[in-house]
N, C-alpha and C. Protein backbone atom coordinates (compact mmCIF):
# COMPACT_ATOMS: atom_id res chain seq x y z
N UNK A 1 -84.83 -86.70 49.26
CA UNK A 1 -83.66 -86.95 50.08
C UNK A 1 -83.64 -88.44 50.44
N UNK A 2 -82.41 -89.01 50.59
CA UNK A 2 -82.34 -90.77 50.60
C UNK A 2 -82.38 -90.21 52.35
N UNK A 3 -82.85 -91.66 52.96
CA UNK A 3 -82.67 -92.07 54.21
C UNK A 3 -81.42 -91.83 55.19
N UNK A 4 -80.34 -91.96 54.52
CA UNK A 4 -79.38 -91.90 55.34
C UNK A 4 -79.16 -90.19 55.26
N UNK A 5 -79.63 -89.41 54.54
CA UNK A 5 -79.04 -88.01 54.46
C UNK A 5 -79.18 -87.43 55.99
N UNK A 6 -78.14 -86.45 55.95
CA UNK A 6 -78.24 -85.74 57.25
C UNK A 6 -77.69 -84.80 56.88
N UNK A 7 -77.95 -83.30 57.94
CA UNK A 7 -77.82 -82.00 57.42
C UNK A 7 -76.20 -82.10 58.17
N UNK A 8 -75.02 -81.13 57.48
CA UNK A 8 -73.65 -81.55 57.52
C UNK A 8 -73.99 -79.73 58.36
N UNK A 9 -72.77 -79.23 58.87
CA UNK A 9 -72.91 -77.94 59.87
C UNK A 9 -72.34 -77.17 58.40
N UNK A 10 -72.57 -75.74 58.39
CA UNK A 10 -72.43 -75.04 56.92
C UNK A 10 -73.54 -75.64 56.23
N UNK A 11 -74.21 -76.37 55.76
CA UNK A 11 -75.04 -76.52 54.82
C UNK A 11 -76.19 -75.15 54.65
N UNK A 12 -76.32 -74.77 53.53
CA UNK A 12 -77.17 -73.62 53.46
C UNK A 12 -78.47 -74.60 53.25
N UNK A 13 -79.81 -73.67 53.62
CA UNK A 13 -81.17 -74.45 53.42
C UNK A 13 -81.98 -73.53 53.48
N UNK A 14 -82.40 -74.14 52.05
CA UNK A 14 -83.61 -72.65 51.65
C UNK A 14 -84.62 -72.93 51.15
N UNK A 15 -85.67 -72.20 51.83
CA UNK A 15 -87.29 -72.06 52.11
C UNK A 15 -87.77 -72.08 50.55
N UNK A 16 -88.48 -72.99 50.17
CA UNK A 16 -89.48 -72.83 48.80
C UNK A 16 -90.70 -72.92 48.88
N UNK A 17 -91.13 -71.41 48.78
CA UNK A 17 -92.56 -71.10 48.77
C UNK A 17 -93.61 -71.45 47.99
N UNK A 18 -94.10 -72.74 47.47
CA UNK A 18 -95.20 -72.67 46.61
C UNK A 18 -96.27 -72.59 47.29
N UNK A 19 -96.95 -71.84 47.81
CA UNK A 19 -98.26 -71.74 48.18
C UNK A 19 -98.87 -71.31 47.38
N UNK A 20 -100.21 -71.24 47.02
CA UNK A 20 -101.09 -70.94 46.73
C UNK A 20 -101.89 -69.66 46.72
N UNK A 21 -101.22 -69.15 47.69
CA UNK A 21 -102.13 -67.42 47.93
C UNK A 21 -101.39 -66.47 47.49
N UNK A 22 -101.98 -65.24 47.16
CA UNK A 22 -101.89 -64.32 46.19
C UNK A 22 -100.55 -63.28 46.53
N UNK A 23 -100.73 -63.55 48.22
CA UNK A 23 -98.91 -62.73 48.40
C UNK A 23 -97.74 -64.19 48.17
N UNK A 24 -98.23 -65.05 48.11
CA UNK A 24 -97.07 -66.20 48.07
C UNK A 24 -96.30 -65.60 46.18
N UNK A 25 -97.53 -66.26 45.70
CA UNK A 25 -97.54 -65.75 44.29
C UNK A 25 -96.95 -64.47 43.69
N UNK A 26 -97.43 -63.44 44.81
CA UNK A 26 -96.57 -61.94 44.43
C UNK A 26 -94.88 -62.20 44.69
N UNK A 27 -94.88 -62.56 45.53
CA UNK A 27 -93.22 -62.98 46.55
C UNK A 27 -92.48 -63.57 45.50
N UNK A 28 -93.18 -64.76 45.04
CA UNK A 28 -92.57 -65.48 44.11
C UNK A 28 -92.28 -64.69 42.97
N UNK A 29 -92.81 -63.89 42.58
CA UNK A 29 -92.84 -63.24 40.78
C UNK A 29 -91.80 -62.32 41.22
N UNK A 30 -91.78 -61.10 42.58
CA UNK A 30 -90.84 -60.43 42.73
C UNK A 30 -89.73 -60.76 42.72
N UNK A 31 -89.07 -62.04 43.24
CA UNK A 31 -88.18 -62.48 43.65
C UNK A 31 -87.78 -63.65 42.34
N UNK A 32 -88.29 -63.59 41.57
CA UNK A 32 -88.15 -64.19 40.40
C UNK A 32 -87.73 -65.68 40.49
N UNK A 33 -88.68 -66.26 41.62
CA UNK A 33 -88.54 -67.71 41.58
C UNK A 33 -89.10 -68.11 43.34
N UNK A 34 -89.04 -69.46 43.97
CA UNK A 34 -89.77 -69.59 44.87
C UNK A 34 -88.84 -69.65 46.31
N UNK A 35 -87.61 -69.03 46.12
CA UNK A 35 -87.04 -69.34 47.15
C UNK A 35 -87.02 -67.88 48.23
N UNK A 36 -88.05 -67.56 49.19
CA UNK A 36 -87.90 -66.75 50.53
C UNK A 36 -86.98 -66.63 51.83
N UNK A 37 -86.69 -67.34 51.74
CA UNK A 37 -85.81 -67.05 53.20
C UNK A 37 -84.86 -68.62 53.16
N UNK A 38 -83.67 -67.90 54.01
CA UNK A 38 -82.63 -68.75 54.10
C UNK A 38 -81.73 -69.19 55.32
N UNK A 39 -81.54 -70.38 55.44
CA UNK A 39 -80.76 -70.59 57.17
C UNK A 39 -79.45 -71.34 56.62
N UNK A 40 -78.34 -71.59 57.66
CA UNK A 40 -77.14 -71.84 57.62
C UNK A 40 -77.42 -72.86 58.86
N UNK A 41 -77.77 -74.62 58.53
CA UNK A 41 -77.30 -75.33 59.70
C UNK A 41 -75.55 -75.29 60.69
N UNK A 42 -76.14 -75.12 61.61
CA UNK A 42 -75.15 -74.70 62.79
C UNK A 42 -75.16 -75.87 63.32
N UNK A 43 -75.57 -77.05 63.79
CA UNK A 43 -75.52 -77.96 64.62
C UNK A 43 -76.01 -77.92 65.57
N UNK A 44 -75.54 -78.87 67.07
CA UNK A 44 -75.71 -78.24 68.01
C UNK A 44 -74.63 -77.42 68.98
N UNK A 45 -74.80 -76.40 69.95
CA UNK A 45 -73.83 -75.70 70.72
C UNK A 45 -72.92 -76.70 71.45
N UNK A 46 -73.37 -77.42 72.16
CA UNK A 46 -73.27 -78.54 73.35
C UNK A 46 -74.36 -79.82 72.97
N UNK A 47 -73.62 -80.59 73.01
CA UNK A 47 -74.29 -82.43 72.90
C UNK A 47 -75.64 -82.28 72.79
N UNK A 48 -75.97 -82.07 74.18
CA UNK A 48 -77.07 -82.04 75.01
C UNK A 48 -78.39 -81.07 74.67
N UNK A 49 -77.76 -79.79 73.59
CA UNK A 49 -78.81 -79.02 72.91
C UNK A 49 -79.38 -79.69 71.34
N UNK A 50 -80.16 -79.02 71.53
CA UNK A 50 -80.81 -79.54 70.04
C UNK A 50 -80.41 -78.84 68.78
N UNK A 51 -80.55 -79.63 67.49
CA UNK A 51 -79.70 -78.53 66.06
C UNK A 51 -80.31 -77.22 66.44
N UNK A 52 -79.15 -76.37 65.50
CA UNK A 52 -79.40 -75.35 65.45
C UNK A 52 -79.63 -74.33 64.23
N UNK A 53 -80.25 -73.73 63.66
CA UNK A 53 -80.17 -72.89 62.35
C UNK A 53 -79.43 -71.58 62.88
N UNK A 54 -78.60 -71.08 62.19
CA UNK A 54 -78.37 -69.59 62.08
C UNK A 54 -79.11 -69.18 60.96
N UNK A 55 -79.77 -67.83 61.44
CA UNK A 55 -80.72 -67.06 60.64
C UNK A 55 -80.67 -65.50 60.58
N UNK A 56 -81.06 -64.95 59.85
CA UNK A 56 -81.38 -63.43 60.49
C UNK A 56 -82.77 -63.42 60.23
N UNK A 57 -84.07 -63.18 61.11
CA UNK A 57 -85.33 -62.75 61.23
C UNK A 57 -85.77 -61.50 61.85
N UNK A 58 -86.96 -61.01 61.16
CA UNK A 58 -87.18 -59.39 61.38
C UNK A 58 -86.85 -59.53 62.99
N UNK A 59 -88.13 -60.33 63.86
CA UNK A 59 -88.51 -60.37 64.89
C UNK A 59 -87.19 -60.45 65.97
N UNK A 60 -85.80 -60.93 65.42
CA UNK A 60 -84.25 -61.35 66.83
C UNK A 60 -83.29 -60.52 66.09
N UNK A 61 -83.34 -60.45 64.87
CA UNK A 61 -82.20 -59.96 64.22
C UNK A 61 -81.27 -61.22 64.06
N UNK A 62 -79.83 -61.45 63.91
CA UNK A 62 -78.85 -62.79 63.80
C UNK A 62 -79.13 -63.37 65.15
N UNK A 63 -79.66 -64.34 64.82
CA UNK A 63 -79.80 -65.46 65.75
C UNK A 63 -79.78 -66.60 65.37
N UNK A 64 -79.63 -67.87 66.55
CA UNK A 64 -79.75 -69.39 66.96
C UNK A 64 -81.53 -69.90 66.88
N UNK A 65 -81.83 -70.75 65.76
CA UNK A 65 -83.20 -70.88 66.27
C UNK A 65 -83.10 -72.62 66.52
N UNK A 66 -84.04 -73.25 66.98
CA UNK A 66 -84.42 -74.18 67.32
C UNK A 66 -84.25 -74.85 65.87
N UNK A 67 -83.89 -76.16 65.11
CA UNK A 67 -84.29 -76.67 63.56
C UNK A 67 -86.05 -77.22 63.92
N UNK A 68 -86.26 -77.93 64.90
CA UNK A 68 -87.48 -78.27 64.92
C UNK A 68 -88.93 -77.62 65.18
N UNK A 69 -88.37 -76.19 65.45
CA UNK A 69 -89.24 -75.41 64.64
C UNK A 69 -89.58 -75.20 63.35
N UNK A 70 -89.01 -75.68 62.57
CA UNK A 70 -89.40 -75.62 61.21
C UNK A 70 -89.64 -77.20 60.58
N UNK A 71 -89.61 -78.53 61.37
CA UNK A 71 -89.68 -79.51 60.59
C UNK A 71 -91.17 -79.59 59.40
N UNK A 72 -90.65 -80.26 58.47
CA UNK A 72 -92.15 -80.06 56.95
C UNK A 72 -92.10 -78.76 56.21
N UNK A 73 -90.86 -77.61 56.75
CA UNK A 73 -91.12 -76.65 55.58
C UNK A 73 -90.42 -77.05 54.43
N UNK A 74 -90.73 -77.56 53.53
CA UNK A 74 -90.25 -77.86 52.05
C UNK A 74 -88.83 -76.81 51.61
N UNK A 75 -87.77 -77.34 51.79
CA UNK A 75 -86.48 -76.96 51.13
C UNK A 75 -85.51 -77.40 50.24
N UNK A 76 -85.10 -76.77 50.03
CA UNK A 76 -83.39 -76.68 48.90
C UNK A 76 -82.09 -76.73 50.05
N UNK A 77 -81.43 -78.22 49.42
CA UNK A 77 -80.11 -78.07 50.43
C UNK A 77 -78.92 -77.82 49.61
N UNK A 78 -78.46 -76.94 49.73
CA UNK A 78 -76.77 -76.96 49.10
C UNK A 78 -75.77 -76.77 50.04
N UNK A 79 -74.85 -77.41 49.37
CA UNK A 79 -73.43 -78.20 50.59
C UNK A 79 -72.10 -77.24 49.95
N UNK A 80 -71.24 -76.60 50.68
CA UNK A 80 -70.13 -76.17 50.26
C UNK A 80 -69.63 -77.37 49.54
N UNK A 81 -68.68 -77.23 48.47
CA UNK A 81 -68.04 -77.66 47.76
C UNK A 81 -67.12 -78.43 48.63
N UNK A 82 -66.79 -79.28 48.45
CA UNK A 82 -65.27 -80.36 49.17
C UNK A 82 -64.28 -79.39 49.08
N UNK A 83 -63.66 -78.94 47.82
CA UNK A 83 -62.98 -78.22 47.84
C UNK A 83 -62.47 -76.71 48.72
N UNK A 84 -63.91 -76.70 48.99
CA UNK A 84 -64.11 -75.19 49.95
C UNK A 84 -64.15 -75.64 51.73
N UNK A 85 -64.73 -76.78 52.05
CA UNK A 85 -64.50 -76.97 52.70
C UNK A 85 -63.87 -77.11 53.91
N UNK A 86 -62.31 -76.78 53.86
CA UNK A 86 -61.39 -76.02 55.08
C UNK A 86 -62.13 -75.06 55.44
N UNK A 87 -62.75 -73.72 54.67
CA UNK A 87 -63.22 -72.73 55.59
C UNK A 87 -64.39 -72.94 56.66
N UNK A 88 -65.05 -74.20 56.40
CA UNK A 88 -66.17 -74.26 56.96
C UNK A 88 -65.68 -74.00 58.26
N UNK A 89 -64.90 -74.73 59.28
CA UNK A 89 -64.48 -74.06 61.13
C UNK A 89 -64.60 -72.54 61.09
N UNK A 90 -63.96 -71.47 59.88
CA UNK A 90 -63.92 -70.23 60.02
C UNK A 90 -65.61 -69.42 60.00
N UNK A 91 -66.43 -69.99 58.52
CA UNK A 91 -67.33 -69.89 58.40
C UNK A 91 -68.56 -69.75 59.70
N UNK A 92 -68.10 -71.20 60.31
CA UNK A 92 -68.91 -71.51 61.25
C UNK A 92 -68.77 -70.66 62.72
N UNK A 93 -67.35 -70.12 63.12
CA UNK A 93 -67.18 -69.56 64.22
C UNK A 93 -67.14 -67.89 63.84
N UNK A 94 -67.76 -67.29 62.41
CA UNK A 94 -68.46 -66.27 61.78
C UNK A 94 -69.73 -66.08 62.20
N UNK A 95 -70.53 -67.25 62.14
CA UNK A 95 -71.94 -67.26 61.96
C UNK A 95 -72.07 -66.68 63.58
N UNK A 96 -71.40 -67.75 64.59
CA UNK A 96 -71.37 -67.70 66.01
C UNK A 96 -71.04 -66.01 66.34
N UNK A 97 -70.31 -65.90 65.99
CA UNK A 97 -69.90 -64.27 66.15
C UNK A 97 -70.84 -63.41 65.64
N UNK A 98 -71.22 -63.31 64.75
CA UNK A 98 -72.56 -62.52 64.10
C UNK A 98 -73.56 -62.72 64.63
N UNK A 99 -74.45 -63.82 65.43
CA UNK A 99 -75.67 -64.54 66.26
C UNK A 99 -75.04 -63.56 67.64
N UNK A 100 -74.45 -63.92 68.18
CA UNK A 100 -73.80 -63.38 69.42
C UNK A 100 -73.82 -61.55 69.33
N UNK A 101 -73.99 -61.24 68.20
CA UNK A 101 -73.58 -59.49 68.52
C UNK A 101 -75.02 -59.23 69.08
N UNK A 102 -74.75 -58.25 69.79
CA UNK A 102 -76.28 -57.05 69.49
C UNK A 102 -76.48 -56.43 68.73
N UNK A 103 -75.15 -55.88 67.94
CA UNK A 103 -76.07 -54.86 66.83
C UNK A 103 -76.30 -55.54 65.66
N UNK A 104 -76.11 -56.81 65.37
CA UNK A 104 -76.74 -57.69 64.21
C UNK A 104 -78.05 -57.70 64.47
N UNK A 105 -78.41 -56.82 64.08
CA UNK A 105 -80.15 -56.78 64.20
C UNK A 105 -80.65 -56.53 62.79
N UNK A 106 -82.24 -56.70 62.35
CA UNK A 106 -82.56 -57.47 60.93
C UNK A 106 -82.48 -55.66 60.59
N UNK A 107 -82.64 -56.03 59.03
CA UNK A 107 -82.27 -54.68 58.25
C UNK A 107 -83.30 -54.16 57.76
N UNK A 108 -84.63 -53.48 58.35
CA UNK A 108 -86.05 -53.50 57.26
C UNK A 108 -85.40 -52.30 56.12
N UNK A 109 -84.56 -51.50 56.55
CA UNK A 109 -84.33 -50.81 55.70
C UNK A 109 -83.64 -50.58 53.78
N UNK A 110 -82.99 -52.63 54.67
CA UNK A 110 -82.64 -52.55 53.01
C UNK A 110 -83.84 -53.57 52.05
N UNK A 111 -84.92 -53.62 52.99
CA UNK A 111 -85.72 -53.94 51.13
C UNK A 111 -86.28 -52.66 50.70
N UNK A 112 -86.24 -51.46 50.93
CA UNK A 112 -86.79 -50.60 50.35
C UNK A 112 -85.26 -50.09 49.13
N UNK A 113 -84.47 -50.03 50.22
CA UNK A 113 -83.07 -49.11 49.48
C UNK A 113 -82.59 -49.72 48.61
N UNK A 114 -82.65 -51.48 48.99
CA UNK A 114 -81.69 -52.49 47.73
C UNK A 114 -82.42 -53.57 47.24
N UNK A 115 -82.99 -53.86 47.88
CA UNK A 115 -83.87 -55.49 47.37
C UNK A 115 -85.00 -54.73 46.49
N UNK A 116 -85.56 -53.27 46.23
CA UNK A 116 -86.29 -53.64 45.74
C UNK A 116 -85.96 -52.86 44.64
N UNK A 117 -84.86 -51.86 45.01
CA UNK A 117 -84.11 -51.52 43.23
C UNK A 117 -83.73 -52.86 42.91
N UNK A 118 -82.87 -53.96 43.11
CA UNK A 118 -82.26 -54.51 42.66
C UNK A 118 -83.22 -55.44 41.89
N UNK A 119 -84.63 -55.64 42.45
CA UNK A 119 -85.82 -56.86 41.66
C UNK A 119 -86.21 -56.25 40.45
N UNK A 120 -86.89 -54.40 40.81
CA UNK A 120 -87.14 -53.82 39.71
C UNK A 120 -85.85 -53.74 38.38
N UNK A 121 -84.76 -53.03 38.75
CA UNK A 121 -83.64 -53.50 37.58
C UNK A 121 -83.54 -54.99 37.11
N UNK A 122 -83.69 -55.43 37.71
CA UNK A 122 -83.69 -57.11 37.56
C UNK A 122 -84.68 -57.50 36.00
N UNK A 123 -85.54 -57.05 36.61
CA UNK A 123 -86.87 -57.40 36.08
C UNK A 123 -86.55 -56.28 34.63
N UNK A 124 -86.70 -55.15 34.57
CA UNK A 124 -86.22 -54.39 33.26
C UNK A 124 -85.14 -54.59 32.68
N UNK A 125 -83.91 -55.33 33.24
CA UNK A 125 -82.87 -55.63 32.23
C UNK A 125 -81.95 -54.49 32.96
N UNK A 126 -82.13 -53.27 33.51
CA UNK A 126 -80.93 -52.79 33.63
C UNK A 126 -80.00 -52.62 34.71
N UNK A 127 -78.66 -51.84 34.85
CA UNK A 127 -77.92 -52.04 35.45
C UNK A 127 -78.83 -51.32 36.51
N UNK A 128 -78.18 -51.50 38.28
CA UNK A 128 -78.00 -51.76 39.64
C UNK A 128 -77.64 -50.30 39.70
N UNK A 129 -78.36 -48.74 39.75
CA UNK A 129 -77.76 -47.63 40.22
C UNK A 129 -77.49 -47.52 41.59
N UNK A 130 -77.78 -48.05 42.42
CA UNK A 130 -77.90 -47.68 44.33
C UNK A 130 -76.27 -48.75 43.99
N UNK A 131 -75.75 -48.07 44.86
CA UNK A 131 -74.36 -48.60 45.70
C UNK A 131 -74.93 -49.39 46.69
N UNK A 132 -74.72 -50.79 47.01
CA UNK A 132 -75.10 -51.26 47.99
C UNK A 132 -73.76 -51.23 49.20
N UNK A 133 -74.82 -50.78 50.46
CA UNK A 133 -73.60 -50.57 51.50
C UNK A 133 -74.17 -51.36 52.53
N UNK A 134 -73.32 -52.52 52.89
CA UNK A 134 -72.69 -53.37 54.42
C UNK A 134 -72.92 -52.69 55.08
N UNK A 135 -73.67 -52.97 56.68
CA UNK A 135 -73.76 -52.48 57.64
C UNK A 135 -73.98 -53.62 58.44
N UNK A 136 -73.72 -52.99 59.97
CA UNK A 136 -74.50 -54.14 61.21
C UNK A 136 -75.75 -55.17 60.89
N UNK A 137 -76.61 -54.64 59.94
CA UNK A 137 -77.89 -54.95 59.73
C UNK A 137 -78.29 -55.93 59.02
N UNK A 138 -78.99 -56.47 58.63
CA UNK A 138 -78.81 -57.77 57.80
C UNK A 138 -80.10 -58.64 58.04
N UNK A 139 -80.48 -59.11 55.98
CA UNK A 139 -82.01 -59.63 56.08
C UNK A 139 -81.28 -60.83 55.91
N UNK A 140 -81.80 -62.20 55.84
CA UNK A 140 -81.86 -63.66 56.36
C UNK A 140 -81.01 -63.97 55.35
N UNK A 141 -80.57 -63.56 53.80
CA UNK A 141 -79.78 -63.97 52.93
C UNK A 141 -78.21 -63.79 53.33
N UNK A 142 -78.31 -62.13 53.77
CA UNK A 142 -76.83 -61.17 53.96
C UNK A 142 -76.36 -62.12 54.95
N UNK A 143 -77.15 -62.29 56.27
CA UNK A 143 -76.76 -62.44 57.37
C UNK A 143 -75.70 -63.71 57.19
N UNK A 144 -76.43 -65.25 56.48
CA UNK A 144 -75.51 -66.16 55.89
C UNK A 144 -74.56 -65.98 54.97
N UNK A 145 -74.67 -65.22 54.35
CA UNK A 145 -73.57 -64.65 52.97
C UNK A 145 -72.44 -64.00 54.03
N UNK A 146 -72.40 -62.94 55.05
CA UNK A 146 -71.88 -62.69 55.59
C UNK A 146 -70.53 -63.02 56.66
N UNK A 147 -70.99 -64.58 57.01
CA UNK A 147 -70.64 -65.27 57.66
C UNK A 147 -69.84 -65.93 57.08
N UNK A 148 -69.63 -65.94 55.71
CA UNK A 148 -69.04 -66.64 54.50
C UNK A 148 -67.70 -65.68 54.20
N UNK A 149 -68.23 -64.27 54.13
CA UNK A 149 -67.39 -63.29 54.02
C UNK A 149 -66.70 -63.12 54.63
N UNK A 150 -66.78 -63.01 56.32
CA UNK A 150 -66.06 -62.93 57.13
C UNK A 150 -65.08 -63.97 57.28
N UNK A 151 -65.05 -64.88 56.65
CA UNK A 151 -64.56 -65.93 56.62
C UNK A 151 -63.10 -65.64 55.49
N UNK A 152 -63.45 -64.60 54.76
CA UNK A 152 -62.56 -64.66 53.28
C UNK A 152 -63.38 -65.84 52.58
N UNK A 153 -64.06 -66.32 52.15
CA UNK A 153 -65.25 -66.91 51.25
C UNK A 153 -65.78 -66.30 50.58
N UNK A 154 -65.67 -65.94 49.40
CA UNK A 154 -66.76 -64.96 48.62
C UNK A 154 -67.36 -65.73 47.87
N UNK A 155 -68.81 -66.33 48.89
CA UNK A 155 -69.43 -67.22 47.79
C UNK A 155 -70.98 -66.33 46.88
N UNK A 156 -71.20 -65.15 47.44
CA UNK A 156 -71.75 -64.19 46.52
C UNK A 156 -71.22 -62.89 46.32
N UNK A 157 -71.17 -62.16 45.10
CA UNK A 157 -70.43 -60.67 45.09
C UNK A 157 -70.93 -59.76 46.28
N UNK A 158 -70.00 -59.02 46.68
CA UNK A 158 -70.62 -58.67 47.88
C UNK A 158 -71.31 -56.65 47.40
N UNK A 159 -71.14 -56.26 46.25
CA UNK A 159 -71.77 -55.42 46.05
C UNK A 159 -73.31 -55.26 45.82
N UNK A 160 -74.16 -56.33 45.68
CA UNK A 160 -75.44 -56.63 45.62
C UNK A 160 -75.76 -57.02 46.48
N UNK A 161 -77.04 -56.59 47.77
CA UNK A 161 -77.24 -57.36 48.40
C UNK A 161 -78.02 -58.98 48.05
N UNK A 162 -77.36 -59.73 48.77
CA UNK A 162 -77.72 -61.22 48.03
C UNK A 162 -79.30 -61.80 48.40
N UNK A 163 -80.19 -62.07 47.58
CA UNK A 163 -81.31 -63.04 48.22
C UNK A 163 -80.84 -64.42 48.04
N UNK A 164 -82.18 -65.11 48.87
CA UNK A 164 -82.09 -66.58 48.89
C UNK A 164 -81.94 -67.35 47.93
N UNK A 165 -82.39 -67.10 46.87
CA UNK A 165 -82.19 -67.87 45.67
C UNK A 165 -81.25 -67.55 45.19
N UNK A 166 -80.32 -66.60 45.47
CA UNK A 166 -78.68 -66.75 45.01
C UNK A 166 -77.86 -67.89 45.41
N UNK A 167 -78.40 -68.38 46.59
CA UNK A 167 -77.30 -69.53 47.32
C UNK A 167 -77.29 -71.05 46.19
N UNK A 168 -78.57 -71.27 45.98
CA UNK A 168 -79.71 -72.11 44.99
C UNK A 168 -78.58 -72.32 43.39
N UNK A 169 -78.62 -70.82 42.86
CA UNK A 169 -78.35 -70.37 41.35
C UNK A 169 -77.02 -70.56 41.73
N UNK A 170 -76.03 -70.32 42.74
CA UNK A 170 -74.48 -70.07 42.62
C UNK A 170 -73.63 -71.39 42.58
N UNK A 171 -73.76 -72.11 41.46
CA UNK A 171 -72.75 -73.78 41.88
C UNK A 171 -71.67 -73.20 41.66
N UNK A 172 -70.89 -72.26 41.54
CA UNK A 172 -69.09 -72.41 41.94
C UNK A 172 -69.12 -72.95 43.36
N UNK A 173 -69.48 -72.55 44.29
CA UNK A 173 -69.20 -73.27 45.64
C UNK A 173 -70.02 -73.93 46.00
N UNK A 174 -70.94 -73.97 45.78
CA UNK A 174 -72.15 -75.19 46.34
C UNK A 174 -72.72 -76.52 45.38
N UNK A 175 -72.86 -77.38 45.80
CA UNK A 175 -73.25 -78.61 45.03
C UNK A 175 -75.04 -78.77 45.73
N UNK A 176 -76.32 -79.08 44.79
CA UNK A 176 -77.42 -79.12 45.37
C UNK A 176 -77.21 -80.40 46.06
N UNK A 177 -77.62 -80.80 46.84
CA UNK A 177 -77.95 -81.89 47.57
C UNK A 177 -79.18 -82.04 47.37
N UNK A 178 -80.12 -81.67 47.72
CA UNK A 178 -81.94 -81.99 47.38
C UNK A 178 -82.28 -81.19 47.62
N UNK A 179 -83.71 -81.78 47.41
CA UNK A 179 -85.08 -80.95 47.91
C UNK A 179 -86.11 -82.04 48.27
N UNK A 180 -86.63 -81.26 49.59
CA UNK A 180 -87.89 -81.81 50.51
C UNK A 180 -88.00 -81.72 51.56
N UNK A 181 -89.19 -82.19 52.72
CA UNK A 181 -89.52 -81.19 53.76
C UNK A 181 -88.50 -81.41 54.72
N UNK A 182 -88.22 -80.04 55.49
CA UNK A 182 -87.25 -80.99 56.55
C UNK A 182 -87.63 -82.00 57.54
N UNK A 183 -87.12 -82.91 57.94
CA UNK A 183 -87.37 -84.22 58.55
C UNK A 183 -86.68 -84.21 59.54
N UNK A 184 -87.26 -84.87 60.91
CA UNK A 184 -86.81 -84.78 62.16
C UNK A 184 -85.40 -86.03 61.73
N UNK A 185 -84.84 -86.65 61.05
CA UNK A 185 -84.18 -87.50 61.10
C UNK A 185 -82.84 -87.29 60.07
N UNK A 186 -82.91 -86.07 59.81
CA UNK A 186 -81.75 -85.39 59.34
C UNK A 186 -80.88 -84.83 60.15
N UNK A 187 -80.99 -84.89 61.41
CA UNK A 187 -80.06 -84.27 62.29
C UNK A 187 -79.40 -85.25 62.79
C-alpha cells in the first residue's frame, strides 16, 4: 500500500491467513485459498469516535468493532467500483441497520448446512444440492454481502452462501486496491 492510501467507508477488507499451523493450513485447503474472515470499513459514527469495521463474529453477532483492534493483520482491500458507487450511502446505512438489530446474531448453523456442502461440492466438481436459505443469522461474509443486498447491490449471487474470498475473486464490482498489514495511518 503507497503512503497516502486510506481506507474509503464501503471498502471490503479481508483477512489472509498464512500461518503456519496445521488448522491455518486445514482452513486454507477447505476454503480453497487464504482468505478467513471479512469486514466492511464503516468509518467513524461521530468525529470524535474512532474507525469502525462492520463485521459479523461468533462471539456479538453484526456488530461495530474498534479498526485498531486489528492493526498488523495482513489484508486484501477491494473498493466498490466508481461506477457502483452511488449505492455506497444505501450500502452503508444497511450495514448500520443490520449492526443495530438484535436478531443479527452469528449463524453457527450455517457452516454445517451450507459452507460445508458448498466446500465439499466445490472441491468434487459438483453441483450445490442444499437450497441455501437467508435468515436473521449471518457468518462474517453474509453479514457484508448482505448489506450490499439490502441495498439492491448484488455484488454476490445470493443463492450460495458467500465466503470471504468471494469478495477477493468477484471484479465486476470491486477493483483490488492492495495487500498488507493494516496500518494505524490508513484511517
Amino acid at each position: 500500500m503507497t503512503d497516502e492510501f486510506k481506507l474509503m467507508p464501503g471498502d471490503i477488507v479481508v483477512d489472509i491467513n498464512d500461518k503456519t499451523d496445521l488448522y491455518s493450513k486445514l482452513v486454507r485447503w477447505a476454503l480453497g485459498g487464504p482468505y478467513t474472515h471479512v469486514w466492511m470499513f464503516y468509518g467513524a459514527l461521530v468525529p470524535s469516535m474512532p474507525p469502525l469495521f462492520y463485521e459479523c463474529m461468533p462471539t456479538r453477532g453484526a456488530t461495530f468493532t474498534n479498526v485498531f483492534d486489528y492493526l498488523e493483520q495482513k489484508v486484501v482491500v477491494m473498493r466498490l467500483r466508481p461506477e457502483y458507487q452511488s449505492y455506497m450511502p444505501a450500502v452503508l446505512n444497511q450495514a448500520f441497520r443490520i449492526a443495530t438489530d438484535s436478531k443479527a446474531k452469528y449463524d453457527f448453523a450455517c457452516v454445517p448446512d451450507y459452507i460445508l456442502s458448498r466446500l465439499i461440492c466445490t472441491k468434487l466438481g459438483i453441483p450445490l444440492p442444499v437450497k441455501y436459505q437467508r435468515d436473521p443469522f449471518m457468518i462474517c461474509s453474509e453479514g457484508v454481502a448482505e448489506a450490499f443486498w439490502r441495498a439492491n447491490l448484488q455484488v454476490l449471487p445470493q443463492d450460495v452462501v458467500p465466503l470471504p474470498g468471494d469478495f477477493v475473486y468477484q471484479l465486476t464490482y470491486f477493483d483490488y486496491v492492495g495487500t498488507g498489514p493494516i496500518a494505524a495511518d490508513w484511517f
